[in-house]
Protein backbone atom coordinates (compact mmCIF):
# COMPACT_ATOMS: atom_id res chain seq x y z
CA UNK A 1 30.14 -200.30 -41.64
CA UNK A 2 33.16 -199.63 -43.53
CA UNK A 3 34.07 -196.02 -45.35
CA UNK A 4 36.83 -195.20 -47.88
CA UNK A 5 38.33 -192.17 -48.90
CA UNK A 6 40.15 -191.00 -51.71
CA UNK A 7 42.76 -187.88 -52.09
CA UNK A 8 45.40 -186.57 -53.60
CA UNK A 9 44.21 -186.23 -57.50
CA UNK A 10 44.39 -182.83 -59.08
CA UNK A 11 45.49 -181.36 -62.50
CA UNK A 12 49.00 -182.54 -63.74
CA UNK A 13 51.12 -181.93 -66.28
CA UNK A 14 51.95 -184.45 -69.33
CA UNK A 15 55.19 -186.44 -67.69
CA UNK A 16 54.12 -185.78 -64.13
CA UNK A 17 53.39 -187.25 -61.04
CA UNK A 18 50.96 -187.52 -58.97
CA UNK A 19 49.93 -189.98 -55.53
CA UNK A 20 46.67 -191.01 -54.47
CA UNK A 21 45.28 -191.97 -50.73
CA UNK A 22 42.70 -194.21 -50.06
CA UNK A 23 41.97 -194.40 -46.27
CA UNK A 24 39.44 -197.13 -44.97
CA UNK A 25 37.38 -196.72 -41.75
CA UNK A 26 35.09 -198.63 -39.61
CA UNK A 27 37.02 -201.83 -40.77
CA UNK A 28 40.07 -204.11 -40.17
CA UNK A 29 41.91 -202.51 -43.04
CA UNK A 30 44.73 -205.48 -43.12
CA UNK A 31 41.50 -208.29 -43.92
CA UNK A 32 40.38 -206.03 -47.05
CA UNK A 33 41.74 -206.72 -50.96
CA UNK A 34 41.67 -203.24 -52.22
CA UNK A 35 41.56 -201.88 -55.90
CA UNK A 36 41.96 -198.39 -57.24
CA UNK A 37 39.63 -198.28 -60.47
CA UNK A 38 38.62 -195.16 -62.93
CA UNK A 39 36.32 -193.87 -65.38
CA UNK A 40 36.74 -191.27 -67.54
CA UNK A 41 33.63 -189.37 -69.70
CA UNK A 42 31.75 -191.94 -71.57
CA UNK A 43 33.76 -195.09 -70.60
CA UNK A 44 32.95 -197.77 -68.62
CA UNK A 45 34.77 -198.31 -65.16
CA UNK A 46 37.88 -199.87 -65.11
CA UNK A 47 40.40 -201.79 -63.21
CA UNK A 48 43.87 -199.87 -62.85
CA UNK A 49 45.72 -201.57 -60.47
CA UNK A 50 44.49 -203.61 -57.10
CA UNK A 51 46.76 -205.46 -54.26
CA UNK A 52 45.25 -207.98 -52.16
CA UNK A 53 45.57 -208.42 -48.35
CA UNK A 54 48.71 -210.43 -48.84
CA UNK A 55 50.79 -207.83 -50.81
CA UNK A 56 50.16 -209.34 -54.27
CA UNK A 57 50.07 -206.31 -57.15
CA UNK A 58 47.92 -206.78 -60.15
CA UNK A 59 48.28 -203.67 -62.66
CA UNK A 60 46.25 -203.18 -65.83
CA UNK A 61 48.14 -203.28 -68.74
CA UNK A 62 47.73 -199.10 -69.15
CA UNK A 63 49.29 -199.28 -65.43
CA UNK A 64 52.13 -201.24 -66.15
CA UNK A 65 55.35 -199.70 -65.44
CA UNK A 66 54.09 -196.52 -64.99
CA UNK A 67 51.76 -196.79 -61.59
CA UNK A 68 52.97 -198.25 -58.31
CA UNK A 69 50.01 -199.56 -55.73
CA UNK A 70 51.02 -199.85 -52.28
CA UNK A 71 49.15 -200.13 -48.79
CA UNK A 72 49.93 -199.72 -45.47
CA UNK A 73 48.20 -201.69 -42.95
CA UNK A 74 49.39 -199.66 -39.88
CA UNK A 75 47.87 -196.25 -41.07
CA UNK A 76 44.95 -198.29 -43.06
CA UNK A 77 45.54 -196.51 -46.29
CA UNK A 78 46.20 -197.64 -49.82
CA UNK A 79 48.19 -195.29 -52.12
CA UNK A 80 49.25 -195.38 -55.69
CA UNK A 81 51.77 -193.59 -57.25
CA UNK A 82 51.19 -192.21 -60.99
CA UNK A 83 53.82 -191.32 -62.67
CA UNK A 84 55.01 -190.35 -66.90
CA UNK A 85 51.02 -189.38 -66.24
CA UNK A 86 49.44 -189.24 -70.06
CA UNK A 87 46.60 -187.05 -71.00
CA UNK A 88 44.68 -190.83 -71.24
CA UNK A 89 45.06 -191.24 -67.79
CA UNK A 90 42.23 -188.52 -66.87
CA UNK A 91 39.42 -189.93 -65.11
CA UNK A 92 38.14 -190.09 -61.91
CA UNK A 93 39.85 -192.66 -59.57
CA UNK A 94 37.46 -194.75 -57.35
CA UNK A 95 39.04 -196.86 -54.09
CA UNK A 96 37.47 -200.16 -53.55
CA UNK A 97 37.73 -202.06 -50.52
CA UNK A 98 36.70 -205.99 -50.83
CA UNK A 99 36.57 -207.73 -47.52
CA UNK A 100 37.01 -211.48 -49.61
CA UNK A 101 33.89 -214.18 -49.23
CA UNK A 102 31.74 -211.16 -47.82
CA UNK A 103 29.69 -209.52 -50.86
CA UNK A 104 28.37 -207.50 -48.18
CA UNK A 105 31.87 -205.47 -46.70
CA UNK A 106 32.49 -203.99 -50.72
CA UNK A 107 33.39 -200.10 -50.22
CA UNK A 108 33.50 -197.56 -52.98
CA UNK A 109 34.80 -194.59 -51.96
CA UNK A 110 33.48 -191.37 -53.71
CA UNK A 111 35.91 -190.82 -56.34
CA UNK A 112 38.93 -188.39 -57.27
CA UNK A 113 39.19 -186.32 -60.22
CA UNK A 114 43.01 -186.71 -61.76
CA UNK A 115 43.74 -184.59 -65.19
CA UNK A 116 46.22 -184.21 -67.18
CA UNK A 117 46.83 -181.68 -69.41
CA UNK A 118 49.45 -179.23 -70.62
């Protein structure tokens, strides 16, 4: 049974930066697509950037230009970088681990709080 875990959010200024973790366990983290998602008070969840097992980068279009998703498959962890953060951006960031044609191996970690505000 897989487990993810999410770090590094925290209160940021307007313009700054910030760089999230997500570390998987009890899995082959190199097999997994992984996602970084969010959800801010009264919105639905949403997609902010994912990269499958091959390297490929999607970004939402809020994401673009802005975010950077990376993994590492030796240390099993999944980061992205945030940076020119925007008061917008404040949510809480949820890691998700897909293990692809397996509905079963689909890990939600248990969420980061990132705000931004002056």
């Amino acid at each position: 049974q897989g487990q993810v875990v999410e770090s590094g959010g925290g209160l940021v200024q307007p313009g700054g930066s910030l760089r999230l973790s997500c570390a998987l366990s009890g899995s082959t983290f190199r097999l997994y697509d992984m996602g970084w998602y969010r959800q801010a008070p009264g919105r639905q969840r949403e997609l902010v950037a994912e990269i499958a097992r091959g390297g490929n980068t999607h970004y939402a279009d809020s994401a673009k230009g802005r975010f950077t998703i990376s993994r590492d498959n030796a240390k099993g962890t999944m980061y992205l970088q945030m940076n020119s953060l925007k008061p917008e951006d404040t949510a809480v960031y949820y890691c998700n681990a897909r293990l692809p044609g397996n509905q079963a191996r689909d890990y939600w970690g248990q969420g980061t709080q990132v705000t931004v505000s002056s």
